[in-house]
Protein backbone atom coordinates (compact mmCIF):
# COMPACT_ATOMS: atom_id res chain seq x y z
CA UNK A 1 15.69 -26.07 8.39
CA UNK A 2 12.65 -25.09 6.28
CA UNK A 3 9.26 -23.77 7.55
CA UNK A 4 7.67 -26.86 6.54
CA UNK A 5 10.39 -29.11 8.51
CA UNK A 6 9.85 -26.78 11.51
CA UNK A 7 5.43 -27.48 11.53
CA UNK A 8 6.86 -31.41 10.87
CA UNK A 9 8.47 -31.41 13.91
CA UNK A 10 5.89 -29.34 15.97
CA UNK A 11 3.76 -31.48 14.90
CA UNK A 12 5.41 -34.41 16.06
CA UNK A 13 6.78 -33.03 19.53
CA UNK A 14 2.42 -32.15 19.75
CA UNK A 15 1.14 -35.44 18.68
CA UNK A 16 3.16 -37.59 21.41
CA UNK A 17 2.15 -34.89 23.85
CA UNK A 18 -0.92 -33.45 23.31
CA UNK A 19 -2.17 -37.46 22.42
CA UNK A 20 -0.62 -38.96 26.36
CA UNK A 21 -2.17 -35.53 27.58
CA UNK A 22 -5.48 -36.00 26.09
CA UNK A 23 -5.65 -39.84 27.15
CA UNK A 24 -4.67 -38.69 30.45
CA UNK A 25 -7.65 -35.95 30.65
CA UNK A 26 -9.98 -38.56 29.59
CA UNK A 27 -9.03 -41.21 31.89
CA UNK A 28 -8.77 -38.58 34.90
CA UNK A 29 -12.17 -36.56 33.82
CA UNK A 30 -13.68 -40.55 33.52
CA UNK A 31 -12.25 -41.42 37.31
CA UNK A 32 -14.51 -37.63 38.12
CA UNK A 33 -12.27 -35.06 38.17
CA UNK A 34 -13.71 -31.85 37.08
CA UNK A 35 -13.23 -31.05 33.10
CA UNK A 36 -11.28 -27.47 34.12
CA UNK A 37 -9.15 -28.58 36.49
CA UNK A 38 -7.76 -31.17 35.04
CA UNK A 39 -7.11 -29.89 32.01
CA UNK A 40 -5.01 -26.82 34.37
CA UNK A 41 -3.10 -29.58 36.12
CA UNK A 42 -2.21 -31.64 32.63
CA UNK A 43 -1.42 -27.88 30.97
CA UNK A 44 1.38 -27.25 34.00
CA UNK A 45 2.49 -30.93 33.62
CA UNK A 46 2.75 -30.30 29.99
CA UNK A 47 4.41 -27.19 29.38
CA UNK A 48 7.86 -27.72 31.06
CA UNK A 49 8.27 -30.74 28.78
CA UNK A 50 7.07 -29.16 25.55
CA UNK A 51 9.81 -25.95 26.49
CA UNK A 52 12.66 -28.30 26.29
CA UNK A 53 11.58 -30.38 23.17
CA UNK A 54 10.15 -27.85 21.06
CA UNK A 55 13.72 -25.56 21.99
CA UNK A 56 15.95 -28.46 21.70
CA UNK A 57 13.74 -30.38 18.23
CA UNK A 58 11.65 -28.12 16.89
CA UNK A 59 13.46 -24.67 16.79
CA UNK A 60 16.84 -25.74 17.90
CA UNK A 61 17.11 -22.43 19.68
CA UNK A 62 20.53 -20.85 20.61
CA UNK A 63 19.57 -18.01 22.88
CA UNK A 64 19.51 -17.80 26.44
CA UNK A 65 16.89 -20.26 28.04
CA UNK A 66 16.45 -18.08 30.76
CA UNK A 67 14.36 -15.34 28.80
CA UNK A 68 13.18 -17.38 26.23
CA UNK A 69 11.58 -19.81 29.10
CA UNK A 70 9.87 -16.56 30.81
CA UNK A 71 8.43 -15.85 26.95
CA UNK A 72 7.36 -19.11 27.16
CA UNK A 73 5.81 -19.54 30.01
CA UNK A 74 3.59 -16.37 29.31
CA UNK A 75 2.72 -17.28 25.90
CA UNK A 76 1.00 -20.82 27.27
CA UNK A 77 -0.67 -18.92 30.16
CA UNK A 78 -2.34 -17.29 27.08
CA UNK A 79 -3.30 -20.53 25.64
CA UNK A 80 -4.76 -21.57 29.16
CA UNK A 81 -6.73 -19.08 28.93
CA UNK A 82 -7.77 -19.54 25.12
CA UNK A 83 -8.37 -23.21 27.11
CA UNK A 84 -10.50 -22.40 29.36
CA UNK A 85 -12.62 -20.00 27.66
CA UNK A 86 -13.92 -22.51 24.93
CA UNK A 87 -14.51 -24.48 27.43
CA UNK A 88 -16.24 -22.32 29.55
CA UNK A 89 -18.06 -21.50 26.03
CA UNK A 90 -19.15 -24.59 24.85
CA UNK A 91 -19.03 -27.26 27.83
CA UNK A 92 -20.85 -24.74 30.27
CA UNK A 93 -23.00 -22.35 28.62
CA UNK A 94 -23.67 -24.15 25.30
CA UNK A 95 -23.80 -27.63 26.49
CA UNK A 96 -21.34 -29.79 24.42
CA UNK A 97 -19.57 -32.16 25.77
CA UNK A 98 -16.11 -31.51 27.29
CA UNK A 99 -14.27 -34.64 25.57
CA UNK A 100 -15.19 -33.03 21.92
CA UNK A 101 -14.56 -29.56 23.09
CA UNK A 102 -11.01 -30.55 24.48
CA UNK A 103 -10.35 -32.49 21.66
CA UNK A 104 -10.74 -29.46 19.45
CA UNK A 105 -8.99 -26.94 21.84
CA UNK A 106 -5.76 -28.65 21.41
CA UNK A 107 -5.97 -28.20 17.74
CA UNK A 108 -6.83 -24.51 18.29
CA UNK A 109 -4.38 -23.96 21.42
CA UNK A 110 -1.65 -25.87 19.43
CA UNK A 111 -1.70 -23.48 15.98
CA UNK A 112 -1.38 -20.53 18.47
CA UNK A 113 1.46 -21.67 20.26
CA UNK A 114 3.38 -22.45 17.07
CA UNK A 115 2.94 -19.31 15.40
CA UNK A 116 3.77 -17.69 18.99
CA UNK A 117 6.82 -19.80 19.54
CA UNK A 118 8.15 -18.72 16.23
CA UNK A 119 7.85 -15.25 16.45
CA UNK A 120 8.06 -14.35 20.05
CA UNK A 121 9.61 -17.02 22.37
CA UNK A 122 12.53 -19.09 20.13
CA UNK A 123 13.78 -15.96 18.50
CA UNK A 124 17.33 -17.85 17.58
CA UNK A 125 16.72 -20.88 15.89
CA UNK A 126 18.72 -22.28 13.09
CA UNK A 127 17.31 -21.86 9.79
């Protein structure tokens, strides 16, 4: 599988996602939960699904799930925390609001995680 046909299918597997789990932090953060933790709560929901689809469609890994589940699992505690810093940037102390900065953050949050995944957590995908 090409580079190209890899981001295709990341892209897909983030779209149907990242688009229910951004409808889902509006509707949640419009019923008055707090911006930060519902974005925490949709980011636990959402990374046990996007392991198995993204190892399974997107890199078709071969290696142990095991390890590559603990890489995982660290590498979107990183982007949790690449979360909630812009939105502790621009939400609290600059003032934006937290629908647009959200919106954004998955953009930024999703390019990280693919290049991450690539290199560091599916390790023995088919090429």
């Amino acid at each position: 599988m090409t580079g190209l046909a890899r981001l295709v299918r990341y892209g897909l597997v983030g779209i149907a996602s990242n688009g229910l789990g951004y409808l889902a932090y509006l509707g949640l953060t419009t019923l008055g939960l707090p911006p930060k933790v519902t974005m925490t709560a949709l980011y636990a929901t959402a990374t046990g699904i996007a392991f198995f689809a993204n190892r399974s469609f997107t890199f078709v890994d071969h290696g142990r799930m095991g390890p590559a589940g603990l890489r995982f699992v660290l590498i979107y505690l990183a982007g949790w925390v690449l979360n909630l810093i812009l939105l502790e940037t621009f939400v609290d102390k600059l003032g934006y609001p937290h629908s647009f900065v959200q919106g954004i953050a998955i953009v930024i949050v999703a390019a990280v995680l693919f290049v991450l995944q690539r290199h560091f957590v599916f390790r023995h995908f088919s090429e």
